[in-house]
Protein backbone atom coordinates (compact mmCIF):
# COMPACT_ATOMS: atom_id res chain seq x y z
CA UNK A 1 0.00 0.00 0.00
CA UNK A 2 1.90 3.05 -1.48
CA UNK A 3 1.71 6.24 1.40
CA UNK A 4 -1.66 8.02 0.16
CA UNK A 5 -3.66 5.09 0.01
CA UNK A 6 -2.36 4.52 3.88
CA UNK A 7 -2.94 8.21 4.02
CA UNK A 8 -7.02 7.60 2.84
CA UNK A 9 -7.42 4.64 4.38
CA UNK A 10 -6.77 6.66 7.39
CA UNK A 11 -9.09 9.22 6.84
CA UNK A 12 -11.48 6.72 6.27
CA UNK A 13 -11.20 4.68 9.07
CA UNK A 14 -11.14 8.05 11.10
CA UNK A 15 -14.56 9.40 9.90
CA UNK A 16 -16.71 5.68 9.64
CA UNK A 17 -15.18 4.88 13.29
CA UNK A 18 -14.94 8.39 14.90
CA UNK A 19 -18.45 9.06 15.12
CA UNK A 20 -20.54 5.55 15.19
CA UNK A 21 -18.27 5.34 18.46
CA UNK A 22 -19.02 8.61 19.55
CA UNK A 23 -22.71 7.67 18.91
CA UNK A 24 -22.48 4.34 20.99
CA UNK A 25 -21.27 6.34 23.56
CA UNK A 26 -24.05 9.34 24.16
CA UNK A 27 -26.98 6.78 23.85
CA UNK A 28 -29.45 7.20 26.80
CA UNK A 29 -30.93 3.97 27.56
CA UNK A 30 -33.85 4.19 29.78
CA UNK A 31 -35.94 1.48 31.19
CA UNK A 32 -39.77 1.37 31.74
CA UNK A 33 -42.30 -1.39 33.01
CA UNK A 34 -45.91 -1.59 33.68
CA UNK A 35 -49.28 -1.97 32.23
CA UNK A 36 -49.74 -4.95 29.49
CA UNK A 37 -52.84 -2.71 28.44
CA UNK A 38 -51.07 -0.28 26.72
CA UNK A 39 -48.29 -2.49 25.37
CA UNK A 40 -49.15 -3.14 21.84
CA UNK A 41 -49.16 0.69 21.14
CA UNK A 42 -46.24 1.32 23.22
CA UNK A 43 -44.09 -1.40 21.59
CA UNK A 44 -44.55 0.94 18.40
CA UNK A 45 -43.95 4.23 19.91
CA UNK A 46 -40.59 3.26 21.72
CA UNK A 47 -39.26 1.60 18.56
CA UNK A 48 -40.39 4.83 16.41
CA UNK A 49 -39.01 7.36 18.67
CA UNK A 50 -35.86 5.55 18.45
CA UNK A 51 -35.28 5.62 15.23
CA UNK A 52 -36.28 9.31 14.69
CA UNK A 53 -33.67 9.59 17.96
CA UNK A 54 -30.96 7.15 17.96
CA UNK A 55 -29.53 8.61 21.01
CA UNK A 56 -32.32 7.49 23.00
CA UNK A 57 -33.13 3.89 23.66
CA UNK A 58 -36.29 2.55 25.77
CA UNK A 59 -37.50 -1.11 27.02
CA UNK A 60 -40.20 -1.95 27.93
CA UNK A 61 -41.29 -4.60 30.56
CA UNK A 62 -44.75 -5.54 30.28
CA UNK A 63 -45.39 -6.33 33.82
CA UNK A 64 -48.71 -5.46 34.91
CA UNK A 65 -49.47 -2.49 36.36
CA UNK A 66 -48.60 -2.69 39.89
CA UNK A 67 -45.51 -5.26 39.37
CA UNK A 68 -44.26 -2.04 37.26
CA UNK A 69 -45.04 0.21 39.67
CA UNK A 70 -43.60 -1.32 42.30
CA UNK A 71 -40.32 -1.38 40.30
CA UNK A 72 -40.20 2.33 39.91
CA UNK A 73 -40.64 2.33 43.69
CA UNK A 74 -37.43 1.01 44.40
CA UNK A 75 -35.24 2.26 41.52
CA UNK A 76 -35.33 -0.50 39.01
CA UNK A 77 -37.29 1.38 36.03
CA UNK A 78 -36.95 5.03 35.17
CA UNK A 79 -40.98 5.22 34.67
CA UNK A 80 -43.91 2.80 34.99
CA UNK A 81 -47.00 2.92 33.23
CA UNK A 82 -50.74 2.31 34.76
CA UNK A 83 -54.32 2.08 34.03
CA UNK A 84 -55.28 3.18 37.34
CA UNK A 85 -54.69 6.89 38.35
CA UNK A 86 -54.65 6.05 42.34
CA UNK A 87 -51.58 3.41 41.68
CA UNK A 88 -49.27 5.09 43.85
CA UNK A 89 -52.05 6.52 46.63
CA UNK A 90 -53.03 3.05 46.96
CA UNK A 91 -49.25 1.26 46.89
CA UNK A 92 -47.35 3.84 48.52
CA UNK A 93 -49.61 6.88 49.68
CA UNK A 94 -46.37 8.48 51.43
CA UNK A 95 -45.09 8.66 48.59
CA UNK A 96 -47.97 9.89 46.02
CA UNK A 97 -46.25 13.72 45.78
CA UNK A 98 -43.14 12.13 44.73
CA UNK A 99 -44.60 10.88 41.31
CA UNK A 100 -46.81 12.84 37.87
CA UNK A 101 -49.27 10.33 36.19
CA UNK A 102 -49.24 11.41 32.60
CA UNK A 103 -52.26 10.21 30.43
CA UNK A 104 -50.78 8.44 27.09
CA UNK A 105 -53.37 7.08 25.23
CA UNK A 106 -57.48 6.48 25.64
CA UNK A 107 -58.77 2.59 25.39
CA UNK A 108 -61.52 -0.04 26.39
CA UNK A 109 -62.11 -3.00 28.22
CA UNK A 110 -64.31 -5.35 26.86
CA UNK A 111 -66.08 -8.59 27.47
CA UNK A 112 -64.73 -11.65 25.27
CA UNK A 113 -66.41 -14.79 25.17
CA UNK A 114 -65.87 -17.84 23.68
CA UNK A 115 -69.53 -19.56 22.95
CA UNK A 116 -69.30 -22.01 19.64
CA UNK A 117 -72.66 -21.80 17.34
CA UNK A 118 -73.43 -18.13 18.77
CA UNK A 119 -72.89 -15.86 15.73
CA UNK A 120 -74.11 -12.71 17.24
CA UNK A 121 -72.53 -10.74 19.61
CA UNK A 122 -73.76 -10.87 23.06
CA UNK A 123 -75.12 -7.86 24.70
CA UNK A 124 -74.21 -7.58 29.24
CA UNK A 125 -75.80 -5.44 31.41
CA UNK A 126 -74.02 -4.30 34.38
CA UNK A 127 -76.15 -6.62 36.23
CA UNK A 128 -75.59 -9.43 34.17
CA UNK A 129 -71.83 -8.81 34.44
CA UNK A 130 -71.68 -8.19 37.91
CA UNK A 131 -73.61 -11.16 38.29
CA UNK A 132 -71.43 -13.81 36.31
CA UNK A 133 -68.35 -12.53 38.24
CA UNK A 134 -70.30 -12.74 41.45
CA UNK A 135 -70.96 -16.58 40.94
CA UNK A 136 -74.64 -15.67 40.91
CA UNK A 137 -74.87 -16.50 37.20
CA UNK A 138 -73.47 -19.82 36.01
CA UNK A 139 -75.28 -20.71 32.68
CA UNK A 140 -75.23 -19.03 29.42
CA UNK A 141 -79.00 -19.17 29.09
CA UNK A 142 -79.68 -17.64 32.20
CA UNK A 143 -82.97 -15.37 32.15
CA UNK A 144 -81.06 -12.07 32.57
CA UNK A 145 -78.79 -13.10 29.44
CA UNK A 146 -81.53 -14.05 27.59
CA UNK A 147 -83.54 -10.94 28.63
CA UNK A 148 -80.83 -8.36 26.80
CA UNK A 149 -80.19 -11.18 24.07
CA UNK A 150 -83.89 -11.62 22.01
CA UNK A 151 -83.60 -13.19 18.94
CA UNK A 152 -80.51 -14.58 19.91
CA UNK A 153 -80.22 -18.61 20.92
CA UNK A 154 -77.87 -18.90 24.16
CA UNK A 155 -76.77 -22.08 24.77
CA UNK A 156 -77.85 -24.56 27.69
CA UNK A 157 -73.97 -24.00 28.69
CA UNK A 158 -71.79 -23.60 31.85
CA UNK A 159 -70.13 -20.10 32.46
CA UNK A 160 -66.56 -20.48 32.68
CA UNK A 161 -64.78 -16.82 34.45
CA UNK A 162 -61.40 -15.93 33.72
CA UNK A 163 -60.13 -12.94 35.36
CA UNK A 164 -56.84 -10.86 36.02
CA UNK A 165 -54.12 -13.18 38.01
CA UNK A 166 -51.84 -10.33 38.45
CA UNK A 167 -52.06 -7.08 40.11
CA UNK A 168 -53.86 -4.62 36.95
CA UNK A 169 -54.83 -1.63 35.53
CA UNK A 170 -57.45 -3.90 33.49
CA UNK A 171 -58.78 -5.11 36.33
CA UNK A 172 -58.82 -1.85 38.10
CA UNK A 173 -61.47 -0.33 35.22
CA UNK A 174 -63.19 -3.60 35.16
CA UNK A 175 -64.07 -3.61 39.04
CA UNK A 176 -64.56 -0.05 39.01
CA UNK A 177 -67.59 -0.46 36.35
CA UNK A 178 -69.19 -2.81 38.58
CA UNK A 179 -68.60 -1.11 41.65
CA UNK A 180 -70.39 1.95 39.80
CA UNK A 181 -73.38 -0.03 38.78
CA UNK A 182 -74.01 -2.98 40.81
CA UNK A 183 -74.48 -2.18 44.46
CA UNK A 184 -73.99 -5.95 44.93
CA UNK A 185 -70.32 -5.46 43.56
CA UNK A 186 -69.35 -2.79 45.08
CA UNK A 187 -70.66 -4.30 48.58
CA UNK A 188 -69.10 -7.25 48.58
CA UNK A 189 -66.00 -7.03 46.14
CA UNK A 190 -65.34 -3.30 44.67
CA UNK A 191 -62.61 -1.62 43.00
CA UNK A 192 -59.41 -3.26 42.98
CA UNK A 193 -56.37 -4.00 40.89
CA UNK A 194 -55.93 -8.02 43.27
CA UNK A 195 -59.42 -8.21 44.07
CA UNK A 196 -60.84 -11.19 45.95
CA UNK A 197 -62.70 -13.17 43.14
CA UNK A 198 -65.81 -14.86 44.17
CA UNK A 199 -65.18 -16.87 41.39
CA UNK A 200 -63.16 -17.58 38.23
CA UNK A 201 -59.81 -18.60 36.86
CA UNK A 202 -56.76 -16.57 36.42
CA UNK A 203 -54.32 -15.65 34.12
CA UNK A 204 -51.27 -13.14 33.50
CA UNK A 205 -51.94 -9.96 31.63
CA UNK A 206 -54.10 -9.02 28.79
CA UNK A 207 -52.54 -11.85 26.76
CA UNK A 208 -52.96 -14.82 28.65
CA UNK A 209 -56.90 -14.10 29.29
CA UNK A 210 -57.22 -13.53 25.72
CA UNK A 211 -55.32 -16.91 25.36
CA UNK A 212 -57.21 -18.81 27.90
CA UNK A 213 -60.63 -17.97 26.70
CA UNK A 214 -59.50 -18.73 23.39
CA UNK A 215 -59.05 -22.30 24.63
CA UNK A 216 -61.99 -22.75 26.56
CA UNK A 217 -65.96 -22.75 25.36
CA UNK A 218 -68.42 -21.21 27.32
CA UNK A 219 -65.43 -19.07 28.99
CA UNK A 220 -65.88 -14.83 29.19
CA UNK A 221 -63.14 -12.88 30.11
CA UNK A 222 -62.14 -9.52 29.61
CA UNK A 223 -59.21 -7.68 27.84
CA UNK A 224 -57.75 -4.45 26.25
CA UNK A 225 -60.13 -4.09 22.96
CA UNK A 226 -56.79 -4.56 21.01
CA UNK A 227 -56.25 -8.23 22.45
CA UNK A 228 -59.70 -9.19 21.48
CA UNK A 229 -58.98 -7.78 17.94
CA UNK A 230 -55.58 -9.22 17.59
CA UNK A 231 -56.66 -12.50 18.74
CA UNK A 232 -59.95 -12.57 16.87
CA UNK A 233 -62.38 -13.08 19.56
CA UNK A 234 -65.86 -12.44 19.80
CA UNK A 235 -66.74 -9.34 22.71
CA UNK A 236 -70.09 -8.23 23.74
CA UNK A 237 -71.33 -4.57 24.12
CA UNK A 238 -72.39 -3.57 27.17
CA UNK A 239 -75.30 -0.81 28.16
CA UNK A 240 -74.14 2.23 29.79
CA UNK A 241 -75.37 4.95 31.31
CA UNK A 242 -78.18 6.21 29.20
CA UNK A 243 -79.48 2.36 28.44
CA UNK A 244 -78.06 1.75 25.14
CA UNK A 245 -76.16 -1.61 24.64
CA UNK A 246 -72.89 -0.01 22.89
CA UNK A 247 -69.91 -2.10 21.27
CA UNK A 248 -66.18 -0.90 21.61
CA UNK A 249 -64.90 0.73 18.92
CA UNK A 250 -62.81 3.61 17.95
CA UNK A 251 -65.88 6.41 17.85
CA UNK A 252 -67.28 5.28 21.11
CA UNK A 253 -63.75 5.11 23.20
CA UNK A 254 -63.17 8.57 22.09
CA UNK A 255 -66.57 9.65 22.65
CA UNK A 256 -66.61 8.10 26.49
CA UNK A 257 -62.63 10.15 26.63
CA UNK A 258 -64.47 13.69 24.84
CA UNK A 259 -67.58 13.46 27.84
CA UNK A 260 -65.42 12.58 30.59
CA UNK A 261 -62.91 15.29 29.86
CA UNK A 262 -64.69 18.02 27.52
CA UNK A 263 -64.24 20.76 29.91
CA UNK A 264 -61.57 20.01 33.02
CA UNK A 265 -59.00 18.40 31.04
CA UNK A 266 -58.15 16.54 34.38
CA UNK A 267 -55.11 14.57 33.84
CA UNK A 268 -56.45 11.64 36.34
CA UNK A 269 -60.01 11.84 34.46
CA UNK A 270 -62.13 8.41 34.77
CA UNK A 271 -63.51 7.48 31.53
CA UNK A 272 -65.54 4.64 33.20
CA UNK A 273 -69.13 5.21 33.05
CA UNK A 274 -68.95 8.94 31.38
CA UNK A 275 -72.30 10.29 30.29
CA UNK A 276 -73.05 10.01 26.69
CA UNK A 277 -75.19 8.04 24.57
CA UNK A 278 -72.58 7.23 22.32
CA UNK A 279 -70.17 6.27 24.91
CA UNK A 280 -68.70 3.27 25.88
CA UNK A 281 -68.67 2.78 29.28
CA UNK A 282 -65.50 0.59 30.31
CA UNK A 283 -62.93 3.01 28.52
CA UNK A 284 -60.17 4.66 30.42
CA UNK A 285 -57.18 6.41 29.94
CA UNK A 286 -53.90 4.64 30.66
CA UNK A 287 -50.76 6.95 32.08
CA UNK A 288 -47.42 6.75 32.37
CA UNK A 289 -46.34 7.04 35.66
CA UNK A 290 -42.93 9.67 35.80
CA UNK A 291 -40.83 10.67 39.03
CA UNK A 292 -41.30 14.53 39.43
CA UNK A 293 -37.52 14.75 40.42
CA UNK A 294 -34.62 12.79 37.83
CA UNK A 295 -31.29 13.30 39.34
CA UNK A 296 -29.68 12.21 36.46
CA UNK A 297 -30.03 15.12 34.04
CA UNK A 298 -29.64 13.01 30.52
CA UNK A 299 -32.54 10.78 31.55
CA UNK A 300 -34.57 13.77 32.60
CA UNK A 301 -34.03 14.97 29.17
CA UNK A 302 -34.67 11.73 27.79
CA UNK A 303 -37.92 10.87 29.33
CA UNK A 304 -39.36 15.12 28.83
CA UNK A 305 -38.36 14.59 25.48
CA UNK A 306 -40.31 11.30 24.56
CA UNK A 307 -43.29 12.63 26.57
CA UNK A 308 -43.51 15.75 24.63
CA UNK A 309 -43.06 13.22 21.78
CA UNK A 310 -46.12 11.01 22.97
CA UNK A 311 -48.20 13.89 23.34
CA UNK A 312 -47.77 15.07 19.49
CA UNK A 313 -46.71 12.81 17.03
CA UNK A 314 -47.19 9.61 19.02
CA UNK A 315 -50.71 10.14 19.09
CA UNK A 316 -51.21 10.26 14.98
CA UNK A 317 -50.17 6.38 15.85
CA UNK A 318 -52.86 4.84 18.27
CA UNK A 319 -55.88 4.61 15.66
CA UNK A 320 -54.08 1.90 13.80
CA UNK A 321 -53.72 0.11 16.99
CA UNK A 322 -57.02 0.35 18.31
CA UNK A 323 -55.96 3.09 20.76
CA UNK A 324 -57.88 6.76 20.86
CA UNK A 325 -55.56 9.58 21.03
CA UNK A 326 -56.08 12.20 23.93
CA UNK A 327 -58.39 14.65 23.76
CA UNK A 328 -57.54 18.51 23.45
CA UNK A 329 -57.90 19.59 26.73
CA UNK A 330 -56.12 16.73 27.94
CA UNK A 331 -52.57 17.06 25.75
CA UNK A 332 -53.05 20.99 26.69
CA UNK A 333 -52.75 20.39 30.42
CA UNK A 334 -49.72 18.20 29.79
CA UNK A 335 -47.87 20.98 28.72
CA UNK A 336 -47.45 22.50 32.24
CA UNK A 337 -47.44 19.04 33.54
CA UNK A 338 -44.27 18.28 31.91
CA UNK A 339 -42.25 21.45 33.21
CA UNK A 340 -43.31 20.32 37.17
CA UNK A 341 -40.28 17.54 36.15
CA UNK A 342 -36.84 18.64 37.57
């Protein structure tokens, strides 16, 4: 190799290894854990902001939301995310000032079933609901059922209940629909991320009730409305508050998120039961769940960044994931939110 080929292979070398090690070296990795409710949407984001921003790297560790939680508690994760707003009140109340829940994305709960030879989709009442998860209900052609199903043939068929195993946001808006319309519920169970089940089977996260009610006929379960797309299950609609049996879909998440928040913009806003004839009524929002103090100044910038991220072009993302994006008032009190982190 004469001298000025050593002389641009030099060069070369200098500028393809100079800055991918430079690069390697300023990455910000930061770690989050938390809700399987959100995960399908945030699987996307953290992999999109990442390639828009190289220098910022997130996992994801979908937990559950109090497993996550609990993590953040004691330093393992940089930020959780929850579908219940009173997480840290009801885990660590001493520690509630200590921690911003930031709404990321509006979604629904819904009632799966698996019931072979039924083509239609089953309507619930609360009552019927709260009944079936009560024990109180065991067959499929039980009078109540059949009351909200006309026209519809139920079959002579046992009930099989799967519910949350894990501590979850899921089950948090779940128990917190029947504690707001069944006095029975709320008397004898209520609202609860680990309730004590009267009744039922359990499995871990949205996925593995989706899975195990996929196995089993005559089972009901319920799940994020993108696990009972995704997995191509059948879910009922349920009645809310004005009397009409409504399904879960896009127009009816975001018009339960638009009634619950059209004028306070409250960043800890229940979406469960919101007035509205088009509404759905087991949607909420689901948050992340941020320290309001980062000592480490490049993962304070990291995390402020993505947020601000979220709240903009993250949303254009959640329609084609079954998710509703937040509503104006909501992303507009985020702003200020955002700046509280120091």
């Amino acid at each position: 190799m004469t001298p000025v080929h050593r002389l641009r292979f030099a060069v070369v070398a200098l500028l393809v290894s100079g800055p991918l090690t430079l690069a390697a070296q300023s990455v910000t990795s930061l770690k989050a854990a938390g809700a399987t409710f959100p995960y399908p949407l945030y699987s996307k984001w953290f992999s999109s902001y990442h390639r828009a921003n190289p220098e910022i790297e997130i996992t994801y560790d979908a937990t559950g939301s109090e497993a996550g939680v609990r993590r953040l508690l004691t330093g393992e994760v940089d930020f959780a995310a929850s579908d219940n707003p009173q997480i840290v009140a009801n885990i660590a109340p001493r520690d509630e000032s200590r921690y911003l829940l930031l709404p990321s994305i509006a979604g629904a709960v819904v009632p799966i079933v698996n019931l072979p030879g039924v083509a239609a989709d089953v309507r619930f009442t609360p009552a019927a609901l709260s009944g079936i998860y009560l024990g109180k209900i065991r067959k499929w052609n039980d009078p109540l059922l059949k009351s909200a199903n006309k026209g519809v043939v139920l079959p002579d068929l046992d009930i099989v209940v799967i519910h949350r195993a894990d501590g979850s946001g899921t089950t948090f808006a779940w128990t917190d629909f029947l504690s707001k319309t069944s006095p029975d519920w709320k008397a004898t169970v209520g609202c609860s991320m680990t309730p004590n089940w009267p009744v039922g089977r359990g499995a871990e996260g949205n996925g593995g009730v989706a899975k195990l009610v996929k196995e089993l006929e005559g089972s009901i379960g319920y799940v994020e409305f993108i696990y009972a797309l995704q997995n191509h299950l059948s879910f009922g609609s349920v009645r809310n508050e004005k009397g009409r049996f409504v399904a879960a879909d896009l127009d009816s998440i975001e018009a339960a998120a638009t009634e619950a928040t059209a004028v306070s913009g409250d960043l800890k806003a229940s979406l469960v039961n919101a007035p509205g004839a088009e509404a759905y009524p087991i949607a909420t929002f689901t948050w992340f769940v941020v320290p309001a103090h980062i000592e480490d100044s490049a993962k304070r910038r990291a995390i402020k960044d993505f947020l601000a991220w979220m709240a903009g072009a993250g949303q254009r993302q959640a329609a084609a994931l079954g998710y509703v994006a937040l509503p104006k008032t909501v992303i507009e009190a985020e702003g200020p939110a955002l700046d509280k982190i120091n």
